[in-house]
C-alpha atoms as a PDB file:
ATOM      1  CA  UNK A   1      27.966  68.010 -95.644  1.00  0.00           C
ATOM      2  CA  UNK A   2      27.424  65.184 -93.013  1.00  0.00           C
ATOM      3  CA  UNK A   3      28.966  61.665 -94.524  1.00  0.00           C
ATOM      4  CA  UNK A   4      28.014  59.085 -92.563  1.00  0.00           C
ATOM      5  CA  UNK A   5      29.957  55.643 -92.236  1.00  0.00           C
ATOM      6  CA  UNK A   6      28.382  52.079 -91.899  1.00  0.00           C
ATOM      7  CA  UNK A   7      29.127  51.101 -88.164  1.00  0.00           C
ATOM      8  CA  UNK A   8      30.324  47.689 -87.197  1.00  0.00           C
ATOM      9  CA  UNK A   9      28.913  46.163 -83.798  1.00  0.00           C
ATOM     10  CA  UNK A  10      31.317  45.530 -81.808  1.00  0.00           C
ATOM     11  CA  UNK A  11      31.646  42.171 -79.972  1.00  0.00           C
ATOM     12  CA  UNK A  12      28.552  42.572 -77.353  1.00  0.00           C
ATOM     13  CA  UNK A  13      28.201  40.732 -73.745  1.00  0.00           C
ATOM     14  CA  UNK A  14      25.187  38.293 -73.035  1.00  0.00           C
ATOM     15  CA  UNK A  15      22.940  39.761 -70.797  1.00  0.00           C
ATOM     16  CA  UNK A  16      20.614  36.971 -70.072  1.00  0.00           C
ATOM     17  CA  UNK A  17      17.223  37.406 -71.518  1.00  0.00           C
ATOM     18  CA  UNK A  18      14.740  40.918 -71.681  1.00  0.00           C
ATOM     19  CA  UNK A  19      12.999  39.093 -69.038  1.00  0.00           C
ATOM     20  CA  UNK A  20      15.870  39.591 -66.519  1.00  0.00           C
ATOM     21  CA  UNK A  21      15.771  43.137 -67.808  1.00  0.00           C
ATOM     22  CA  UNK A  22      12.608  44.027 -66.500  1.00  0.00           C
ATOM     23  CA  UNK A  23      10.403  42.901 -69.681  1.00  0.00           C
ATOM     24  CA  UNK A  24       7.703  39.744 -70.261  1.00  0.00           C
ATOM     25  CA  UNK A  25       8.469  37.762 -72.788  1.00  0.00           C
ATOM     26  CA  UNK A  26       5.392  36.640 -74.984  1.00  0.00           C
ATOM     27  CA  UNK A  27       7.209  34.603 -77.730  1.00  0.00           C
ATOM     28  CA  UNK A  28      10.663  33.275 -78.613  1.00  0.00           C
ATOM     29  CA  UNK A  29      14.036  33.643 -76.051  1.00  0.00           C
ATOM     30  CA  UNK A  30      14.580  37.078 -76.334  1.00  0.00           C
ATOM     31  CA  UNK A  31      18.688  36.646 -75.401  1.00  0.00           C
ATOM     32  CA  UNK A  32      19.564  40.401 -74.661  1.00  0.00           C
ATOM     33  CA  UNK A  33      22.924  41.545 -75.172  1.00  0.00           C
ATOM     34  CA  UNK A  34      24.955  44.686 -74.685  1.00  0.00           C
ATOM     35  CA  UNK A  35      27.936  47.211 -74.303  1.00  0.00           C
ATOM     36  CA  UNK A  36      27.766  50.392 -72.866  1.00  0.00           C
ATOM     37  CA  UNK A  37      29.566  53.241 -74.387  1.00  0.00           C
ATOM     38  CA  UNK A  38      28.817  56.005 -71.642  1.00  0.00           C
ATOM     39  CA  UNK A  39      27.558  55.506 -68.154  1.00  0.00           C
ATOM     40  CA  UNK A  40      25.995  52.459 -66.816  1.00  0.00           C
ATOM     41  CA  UNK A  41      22.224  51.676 -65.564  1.00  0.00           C
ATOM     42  CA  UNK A  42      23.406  53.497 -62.093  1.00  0.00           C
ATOM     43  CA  UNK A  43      24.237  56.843 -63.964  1.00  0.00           C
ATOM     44  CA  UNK A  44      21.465  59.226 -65.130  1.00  0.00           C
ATOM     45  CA  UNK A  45      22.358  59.558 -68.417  1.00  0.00           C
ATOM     46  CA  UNK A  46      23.674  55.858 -70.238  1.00  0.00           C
ATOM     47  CA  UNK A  47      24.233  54.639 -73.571  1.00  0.00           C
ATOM     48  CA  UNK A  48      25.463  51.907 -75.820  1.00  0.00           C
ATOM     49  CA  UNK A  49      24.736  48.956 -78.029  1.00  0.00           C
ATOM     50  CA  UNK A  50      21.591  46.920 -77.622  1.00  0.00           C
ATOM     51  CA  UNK A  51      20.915  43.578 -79.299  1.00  0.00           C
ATOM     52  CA  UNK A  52      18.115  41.021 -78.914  1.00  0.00           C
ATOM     53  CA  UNK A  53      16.968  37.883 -81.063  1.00  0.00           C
ATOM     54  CA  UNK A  54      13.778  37.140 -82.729  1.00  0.00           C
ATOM     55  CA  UNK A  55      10.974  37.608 -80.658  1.00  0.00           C
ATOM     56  CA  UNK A  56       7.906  39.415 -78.350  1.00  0.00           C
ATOM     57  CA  UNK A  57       8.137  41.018 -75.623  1.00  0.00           C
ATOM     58  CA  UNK A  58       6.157  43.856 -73.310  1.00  0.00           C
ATOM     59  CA  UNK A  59       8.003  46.837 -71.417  1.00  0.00           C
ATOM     60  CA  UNK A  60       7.274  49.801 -69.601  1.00  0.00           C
ATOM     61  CA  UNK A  61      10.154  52.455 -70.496  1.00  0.00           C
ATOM     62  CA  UNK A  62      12.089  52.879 -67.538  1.00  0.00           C
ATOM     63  CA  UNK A  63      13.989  56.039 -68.805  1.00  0.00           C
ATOM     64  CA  UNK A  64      13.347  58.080 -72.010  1.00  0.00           C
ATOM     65  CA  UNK A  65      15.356  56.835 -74.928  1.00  0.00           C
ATOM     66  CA  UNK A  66      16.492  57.976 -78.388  1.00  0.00           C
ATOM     67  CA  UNK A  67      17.705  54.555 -80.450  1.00  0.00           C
ATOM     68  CA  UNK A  68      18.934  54.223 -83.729  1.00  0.00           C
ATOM     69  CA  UNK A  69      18.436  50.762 -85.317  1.00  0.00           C
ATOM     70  CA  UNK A  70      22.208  49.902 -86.875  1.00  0.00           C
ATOM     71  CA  UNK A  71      20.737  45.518 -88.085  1.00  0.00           C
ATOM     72  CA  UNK A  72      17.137  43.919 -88.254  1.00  0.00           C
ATOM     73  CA  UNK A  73      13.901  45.236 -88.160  1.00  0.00           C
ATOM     74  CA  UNK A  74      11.349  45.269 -85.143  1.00  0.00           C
ATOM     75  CA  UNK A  75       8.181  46.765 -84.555  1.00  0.00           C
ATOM     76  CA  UNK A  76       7.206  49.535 -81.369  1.00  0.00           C
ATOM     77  CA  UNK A  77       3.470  49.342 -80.692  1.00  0.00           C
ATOM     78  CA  UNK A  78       2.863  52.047 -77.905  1.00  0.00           C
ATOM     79  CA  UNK A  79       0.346  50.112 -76.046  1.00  0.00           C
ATOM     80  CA  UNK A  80      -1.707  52.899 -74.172  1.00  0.00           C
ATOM     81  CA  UNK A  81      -2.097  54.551 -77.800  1.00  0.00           C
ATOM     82  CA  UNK A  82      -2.304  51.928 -80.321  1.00  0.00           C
ATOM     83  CA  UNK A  83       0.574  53.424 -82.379  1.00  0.00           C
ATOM     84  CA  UNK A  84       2.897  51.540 -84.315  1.00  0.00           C
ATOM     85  CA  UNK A  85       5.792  51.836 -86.432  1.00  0.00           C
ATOM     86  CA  UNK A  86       8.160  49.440 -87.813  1.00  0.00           C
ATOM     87  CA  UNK A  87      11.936  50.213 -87.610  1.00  0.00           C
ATOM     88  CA  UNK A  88      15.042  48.634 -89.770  1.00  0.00           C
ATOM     89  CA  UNK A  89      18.470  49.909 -90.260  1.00  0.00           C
ATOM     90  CA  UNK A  90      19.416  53.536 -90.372  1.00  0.00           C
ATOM     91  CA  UNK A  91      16.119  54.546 -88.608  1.00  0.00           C
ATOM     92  CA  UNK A  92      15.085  55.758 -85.166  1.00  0.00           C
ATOM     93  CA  UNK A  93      12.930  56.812 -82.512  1.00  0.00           C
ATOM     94  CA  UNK A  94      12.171  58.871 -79.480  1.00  0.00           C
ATOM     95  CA  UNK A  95      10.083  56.684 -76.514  1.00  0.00           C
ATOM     96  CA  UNK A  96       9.582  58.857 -73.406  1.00  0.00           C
ATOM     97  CA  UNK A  97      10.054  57.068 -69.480  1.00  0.00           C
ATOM     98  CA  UNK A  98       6.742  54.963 -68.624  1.00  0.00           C
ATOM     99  CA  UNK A  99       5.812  54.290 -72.060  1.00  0.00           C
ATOM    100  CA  UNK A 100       4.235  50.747 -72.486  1.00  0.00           C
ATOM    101  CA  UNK A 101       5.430  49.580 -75.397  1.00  0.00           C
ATOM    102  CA  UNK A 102       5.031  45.979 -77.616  1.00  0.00           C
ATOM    103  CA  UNK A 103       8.359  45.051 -78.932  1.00  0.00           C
ATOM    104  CA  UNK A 104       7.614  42.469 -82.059  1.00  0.00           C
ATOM    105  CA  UNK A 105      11.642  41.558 -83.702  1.00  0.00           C
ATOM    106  CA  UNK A 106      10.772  40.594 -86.870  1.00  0.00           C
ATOM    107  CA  UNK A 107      14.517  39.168 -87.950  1.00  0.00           C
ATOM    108  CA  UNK A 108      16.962  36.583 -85.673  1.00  0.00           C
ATOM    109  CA  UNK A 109      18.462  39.506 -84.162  1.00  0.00           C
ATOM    110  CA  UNK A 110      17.874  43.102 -83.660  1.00  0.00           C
ATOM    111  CA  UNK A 111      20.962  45.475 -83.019  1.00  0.00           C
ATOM    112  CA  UNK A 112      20.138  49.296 -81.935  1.00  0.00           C
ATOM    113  CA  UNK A 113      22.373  52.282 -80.347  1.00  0.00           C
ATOM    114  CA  UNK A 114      20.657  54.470 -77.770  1.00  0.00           C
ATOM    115  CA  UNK A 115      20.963  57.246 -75.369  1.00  0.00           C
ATOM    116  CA  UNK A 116      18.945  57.063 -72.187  1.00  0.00           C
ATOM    117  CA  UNK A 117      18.182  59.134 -69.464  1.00  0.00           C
ATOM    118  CA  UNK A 118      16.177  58.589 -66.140  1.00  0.00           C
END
């Protein structure tokens, strides 16, 4: 049997805003910040601890990425389908590189773990 432990987030760096990550904010600051636990952005295969505060924002997936939301609750609209799910703690997805996707965070921040490959 699998037990699973509540994670802590560890202390995470400020990286700026999603904008300076490649995104367009539509509402709210959207301060992004991070850790990596394997790779970096340079390395094909990366992963770590995402955060980001209340807002809306658009991105096109620049890798395909498997995230686990560990605090908050946001919701993934893929924009050329029209599908949308919300996520909160404990749950996950699956976005593949070049999705378009609507990022709404519902709560004043929004903390994921995610693997992502180019």
């Amino acid at each position: 049997m699998l037990t699973l432990t509540p994670t802590i987030v560890p202390n995470l760096d400020s990286w700026g805003t999603v904008a300076d990550l490649g995104s367009v904010i539509l509402e709210g600051e959207a301060k992004a910040f991070g850790a990596f636990t394997h790779g970096n952005p340079e390395t094909p295969v990366s992963g770590g601890y995402f955060a980001v505060t209340q807002s809306q924002f658009r991105m096109v997936y620049p890798f395909t990425e498997h995230a686990i939301v560990l605090e908050g609750e946001v919701t993934l609209t893929n924009e050329a389908t029209g599908a949308s799910h919300t996520y909160k703690a404990g749950e996950g997805w699956m976005i593949e590189k070049g999705t378009p996707v609507l990022w709404t965070v519902h709560t004043p921040r929004m903390v994921k773990h995610y693997m992502a490959a180019v």
